[in-house]
C-alpha atoms as a PDB file:
ATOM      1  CA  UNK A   1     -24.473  -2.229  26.435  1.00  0.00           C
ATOM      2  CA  UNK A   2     -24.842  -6.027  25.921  1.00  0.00           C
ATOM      3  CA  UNK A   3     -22.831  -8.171  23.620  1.00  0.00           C
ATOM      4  CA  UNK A   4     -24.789 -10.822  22.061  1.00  0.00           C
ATOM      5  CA  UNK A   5     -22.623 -14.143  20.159  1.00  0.00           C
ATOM      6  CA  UNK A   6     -25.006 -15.319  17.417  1.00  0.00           C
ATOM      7  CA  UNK A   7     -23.300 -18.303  15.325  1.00  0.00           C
ATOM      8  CA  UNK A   8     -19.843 -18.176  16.277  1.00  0.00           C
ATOM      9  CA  UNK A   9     -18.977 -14.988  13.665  1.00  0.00           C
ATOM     10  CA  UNK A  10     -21.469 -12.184  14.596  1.00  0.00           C
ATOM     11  CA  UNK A  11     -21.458  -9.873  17.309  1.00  0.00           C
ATOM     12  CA  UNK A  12     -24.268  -8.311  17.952  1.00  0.00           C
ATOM     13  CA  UNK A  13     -24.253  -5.338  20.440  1.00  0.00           C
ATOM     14  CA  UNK A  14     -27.631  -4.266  22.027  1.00  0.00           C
ATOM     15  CA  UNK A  15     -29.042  -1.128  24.218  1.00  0.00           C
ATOM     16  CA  UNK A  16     -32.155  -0.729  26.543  1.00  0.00           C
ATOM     17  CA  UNK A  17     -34.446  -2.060  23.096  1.00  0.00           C
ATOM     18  CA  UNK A  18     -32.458  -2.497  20.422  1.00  0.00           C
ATOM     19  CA  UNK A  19     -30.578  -5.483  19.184  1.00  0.00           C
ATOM     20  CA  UNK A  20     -28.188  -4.660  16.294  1.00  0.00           C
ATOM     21  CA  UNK A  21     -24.983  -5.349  14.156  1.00  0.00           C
ATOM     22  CA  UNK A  22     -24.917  -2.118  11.956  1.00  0.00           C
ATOM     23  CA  UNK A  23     -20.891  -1.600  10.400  1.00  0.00           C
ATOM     24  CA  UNK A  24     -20.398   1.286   8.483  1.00  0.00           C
ATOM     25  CA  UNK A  25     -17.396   2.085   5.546  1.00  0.00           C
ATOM     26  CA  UNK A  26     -17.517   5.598   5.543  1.00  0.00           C
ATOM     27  CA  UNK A  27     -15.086   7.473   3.195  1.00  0.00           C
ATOM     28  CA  UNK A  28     -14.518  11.533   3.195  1.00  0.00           C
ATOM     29  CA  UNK A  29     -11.723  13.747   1.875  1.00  0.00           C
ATOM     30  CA  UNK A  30     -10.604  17.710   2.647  1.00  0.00           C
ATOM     31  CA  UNK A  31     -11.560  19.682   0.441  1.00  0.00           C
ATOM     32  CA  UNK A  32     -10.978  20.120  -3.234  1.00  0.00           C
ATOM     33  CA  UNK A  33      -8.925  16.718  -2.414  1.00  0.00           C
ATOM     34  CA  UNK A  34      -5.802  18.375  -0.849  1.00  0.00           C
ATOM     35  CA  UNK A  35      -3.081  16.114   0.101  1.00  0.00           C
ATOM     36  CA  UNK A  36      -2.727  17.374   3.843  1.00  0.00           C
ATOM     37  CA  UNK A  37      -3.366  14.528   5.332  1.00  0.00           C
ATOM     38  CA  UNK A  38       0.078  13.230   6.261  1.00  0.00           C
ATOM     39  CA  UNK A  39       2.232  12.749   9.460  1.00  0.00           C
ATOM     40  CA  UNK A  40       1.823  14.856  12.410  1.00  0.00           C
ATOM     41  CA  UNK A  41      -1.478  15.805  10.934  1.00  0.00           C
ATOM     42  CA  UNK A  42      -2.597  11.780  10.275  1.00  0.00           C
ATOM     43  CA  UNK A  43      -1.266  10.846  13.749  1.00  0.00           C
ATOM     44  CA  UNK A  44      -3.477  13.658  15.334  1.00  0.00           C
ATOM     45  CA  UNK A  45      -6.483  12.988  13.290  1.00  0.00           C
ATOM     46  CA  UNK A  46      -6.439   9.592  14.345  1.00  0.00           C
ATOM     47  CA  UNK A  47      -6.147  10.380  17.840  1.00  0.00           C
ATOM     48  CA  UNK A  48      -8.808  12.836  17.454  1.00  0.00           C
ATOM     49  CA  UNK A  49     -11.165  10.124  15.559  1.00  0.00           C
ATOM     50  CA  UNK A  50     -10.530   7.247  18.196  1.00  0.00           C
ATOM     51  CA  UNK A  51     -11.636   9.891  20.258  1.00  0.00           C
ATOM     52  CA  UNK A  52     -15.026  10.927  19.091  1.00  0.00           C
ATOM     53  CA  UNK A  53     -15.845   7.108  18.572  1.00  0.00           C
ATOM     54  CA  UNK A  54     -15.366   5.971  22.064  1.00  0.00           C
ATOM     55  CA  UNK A  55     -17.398   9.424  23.425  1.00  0.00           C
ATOM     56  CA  UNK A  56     -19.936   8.695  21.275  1.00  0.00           C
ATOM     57  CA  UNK A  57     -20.179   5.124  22.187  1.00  0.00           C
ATOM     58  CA  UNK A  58     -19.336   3.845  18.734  1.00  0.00           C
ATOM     59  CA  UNK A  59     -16.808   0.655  17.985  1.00  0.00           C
ATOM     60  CA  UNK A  60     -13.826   1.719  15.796  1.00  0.00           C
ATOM     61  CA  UNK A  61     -13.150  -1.775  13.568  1.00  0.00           C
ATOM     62  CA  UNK A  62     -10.020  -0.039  11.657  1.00  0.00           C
ATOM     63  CA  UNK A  63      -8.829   3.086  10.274  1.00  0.00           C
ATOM     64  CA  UNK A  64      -7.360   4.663   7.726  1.00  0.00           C
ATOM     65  CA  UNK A  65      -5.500   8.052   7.112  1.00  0.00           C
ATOM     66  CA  UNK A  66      -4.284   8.776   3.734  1.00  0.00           C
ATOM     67  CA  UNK A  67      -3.037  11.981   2.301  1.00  0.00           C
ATOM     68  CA  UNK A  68      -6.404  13.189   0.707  1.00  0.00           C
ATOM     69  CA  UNK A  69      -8.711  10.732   2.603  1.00  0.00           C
ATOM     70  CA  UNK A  70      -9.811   8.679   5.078  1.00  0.00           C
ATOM     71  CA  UNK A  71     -11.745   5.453   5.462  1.00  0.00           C
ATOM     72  CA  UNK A  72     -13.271   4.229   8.760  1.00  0.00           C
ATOM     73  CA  UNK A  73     -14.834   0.968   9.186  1.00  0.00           C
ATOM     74  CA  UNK A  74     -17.097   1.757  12.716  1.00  0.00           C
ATOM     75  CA  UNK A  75     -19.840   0.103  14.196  1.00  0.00           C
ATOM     76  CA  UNK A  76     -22.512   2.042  15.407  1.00  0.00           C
ATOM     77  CA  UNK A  77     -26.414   2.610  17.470  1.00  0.00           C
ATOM     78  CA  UNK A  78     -29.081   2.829  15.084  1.00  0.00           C
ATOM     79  CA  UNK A  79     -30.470   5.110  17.319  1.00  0.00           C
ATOM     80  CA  UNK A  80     -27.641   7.284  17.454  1.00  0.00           C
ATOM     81  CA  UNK A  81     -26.985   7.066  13.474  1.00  0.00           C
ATOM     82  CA  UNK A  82     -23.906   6.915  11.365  1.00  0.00           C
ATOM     83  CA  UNK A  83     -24.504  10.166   9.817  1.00  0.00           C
ATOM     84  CA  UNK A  84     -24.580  11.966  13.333  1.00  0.00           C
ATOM     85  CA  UNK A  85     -21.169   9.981  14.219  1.00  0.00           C
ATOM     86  CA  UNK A  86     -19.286  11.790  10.888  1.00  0.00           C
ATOM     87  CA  UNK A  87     -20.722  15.133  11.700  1.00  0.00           C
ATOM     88  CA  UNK A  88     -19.237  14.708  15.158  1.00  0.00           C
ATOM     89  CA  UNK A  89     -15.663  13.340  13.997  1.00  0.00           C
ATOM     90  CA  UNK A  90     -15.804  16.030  10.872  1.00  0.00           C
ATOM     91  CA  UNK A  91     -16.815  19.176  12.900  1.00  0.00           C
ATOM     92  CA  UNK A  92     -14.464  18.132  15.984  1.00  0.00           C
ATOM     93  CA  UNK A  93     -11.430  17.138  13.728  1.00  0.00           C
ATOM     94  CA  UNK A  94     -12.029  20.269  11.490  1.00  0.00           C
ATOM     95  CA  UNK A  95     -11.900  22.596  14.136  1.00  0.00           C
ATOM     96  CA  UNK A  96      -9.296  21.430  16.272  1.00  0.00           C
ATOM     97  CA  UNK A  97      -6.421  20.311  13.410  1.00  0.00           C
ATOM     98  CA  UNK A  98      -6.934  23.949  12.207  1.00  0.00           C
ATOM     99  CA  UNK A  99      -6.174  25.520  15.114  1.00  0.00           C
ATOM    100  CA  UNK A 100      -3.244  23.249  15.916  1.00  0.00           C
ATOM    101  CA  UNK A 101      -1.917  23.651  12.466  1.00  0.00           C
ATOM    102  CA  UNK A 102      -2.396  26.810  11.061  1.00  0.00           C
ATOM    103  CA  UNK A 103      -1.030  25.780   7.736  1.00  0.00           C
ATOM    104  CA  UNK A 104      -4.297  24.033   7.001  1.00  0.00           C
ATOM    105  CA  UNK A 105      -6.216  27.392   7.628  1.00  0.00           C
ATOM    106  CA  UNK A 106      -4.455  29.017   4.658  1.00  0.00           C
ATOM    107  CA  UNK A 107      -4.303  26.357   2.296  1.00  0.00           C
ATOM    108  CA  UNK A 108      -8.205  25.745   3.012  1.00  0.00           C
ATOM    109  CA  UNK A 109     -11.650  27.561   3.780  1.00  0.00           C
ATOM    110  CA  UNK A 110     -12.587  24.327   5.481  1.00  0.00           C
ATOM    111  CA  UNK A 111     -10.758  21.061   6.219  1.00  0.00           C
ATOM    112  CA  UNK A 112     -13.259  18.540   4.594  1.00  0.00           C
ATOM    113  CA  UNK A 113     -16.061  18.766   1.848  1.00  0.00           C
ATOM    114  CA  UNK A 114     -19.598  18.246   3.043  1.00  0.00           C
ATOM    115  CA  UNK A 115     -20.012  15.358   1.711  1.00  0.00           C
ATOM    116  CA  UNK A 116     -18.981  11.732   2.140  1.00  0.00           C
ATOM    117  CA  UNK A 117     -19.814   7.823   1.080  1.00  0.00           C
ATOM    118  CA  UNK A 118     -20.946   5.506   3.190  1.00  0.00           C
ATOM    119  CA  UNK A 119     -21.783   1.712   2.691  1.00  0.00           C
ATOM    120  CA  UNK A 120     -23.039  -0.807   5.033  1.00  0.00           C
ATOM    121  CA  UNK A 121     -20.450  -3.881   6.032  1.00  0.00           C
ATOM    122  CA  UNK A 122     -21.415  -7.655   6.440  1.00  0.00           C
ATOM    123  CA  UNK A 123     -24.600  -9.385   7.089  1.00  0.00           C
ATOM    124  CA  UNK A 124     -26.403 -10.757   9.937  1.00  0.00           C
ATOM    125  CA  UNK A 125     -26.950 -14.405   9.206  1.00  0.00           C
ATOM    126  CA  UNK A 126     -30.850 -16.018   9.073  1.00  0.00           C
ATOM    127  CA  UNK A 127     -29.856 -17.973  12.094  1.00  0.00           C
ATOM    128  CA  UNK A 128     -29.189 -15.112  14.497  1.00  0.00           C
ATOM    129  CA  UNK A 129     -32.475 -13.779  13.132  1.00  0.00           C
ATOM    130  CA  UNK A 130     -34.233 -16.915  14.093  1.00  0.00           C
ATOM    131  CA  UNK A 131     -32.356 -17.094  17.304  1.00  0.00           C
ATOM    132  CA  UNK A 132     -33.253 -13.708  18.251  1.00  0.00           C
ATOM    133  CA  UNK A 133     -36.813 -14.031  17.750  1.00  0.00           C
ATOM    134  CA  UNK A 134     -36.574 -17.424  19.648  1.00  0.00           C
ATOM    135  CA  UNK A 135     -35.207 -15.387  22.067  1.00  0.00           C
ATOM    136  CA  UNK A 136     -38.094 -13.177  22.001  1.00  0.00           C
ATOM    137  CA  UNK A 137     -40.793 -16.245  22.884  1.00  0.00           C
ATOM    138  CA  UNK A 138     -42.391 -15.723  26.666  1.00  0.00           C
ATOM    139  CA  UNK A 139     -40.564 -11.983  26.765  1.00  0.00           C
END
């Protein structure tokens, strides 16, 4: 994985053929909005979050544990996928915090609804556009 600086702000990360700056805000919440979400539990969702980000070779920009929902602003592969990254951090998360606290496995059928919100973060300037594709010349 290469970092690339384009105009002092942007990062832009890159694989084998792919050159990209793709943040995500993605939001979810247990289900039927449950306030569970609070210490022990927060601490070891957050563990267990940080965790699935870095295996999955995702960039955790900050993180947010509430009592009935979390936000995560995460930069990640387009050719990996935000929407593969959630499943990941939902299914692992679900499954483990339920068997480490079986409170949550009578107070819920399943820790999280199936859906969530996403929303895509910042832009890439025209510049780094036009520097890429500069960079591109005599490739």
């Amino acid at each position: 994985m290469m970092l690339h600086t384009v105009c002092m702000s942007v990062t832009l990360r890159s694989n084998s053929n792919v050159v990209f700056q793709c943040g995500f805000h993605v939001v979810w919440c247990p289900k039927y909005r449950r306030r569970v979400l609070d210490g022990r539990i927060e601490e070891r969702l957050k563990q267990l979050i940080r965790e699935v980000v870095d295996e999955k070779g995702a960039w955790l920009v900050a993180l947010e544990v509430m009592p009935d929902q979390v936000h995560l602003l995460v930069e990640v592969d387009p050719q990996y996928g935000v929407h593969r990254l959630v499943k990941a951090i939902k299914g692992r998360s679900s499954r483990v915090l339920r068997e480490e606290f079986p409170s949550l496995r009578s107070r819920l059928p399943t820790l999280w609804t199936n859906s969530y919100f996403v929303a895509t973060t910042g832009e890439v300037p025209l510049a780094a556009v036009e520097e890429y594709v500069e960079q591109q010349r005599g490739r």
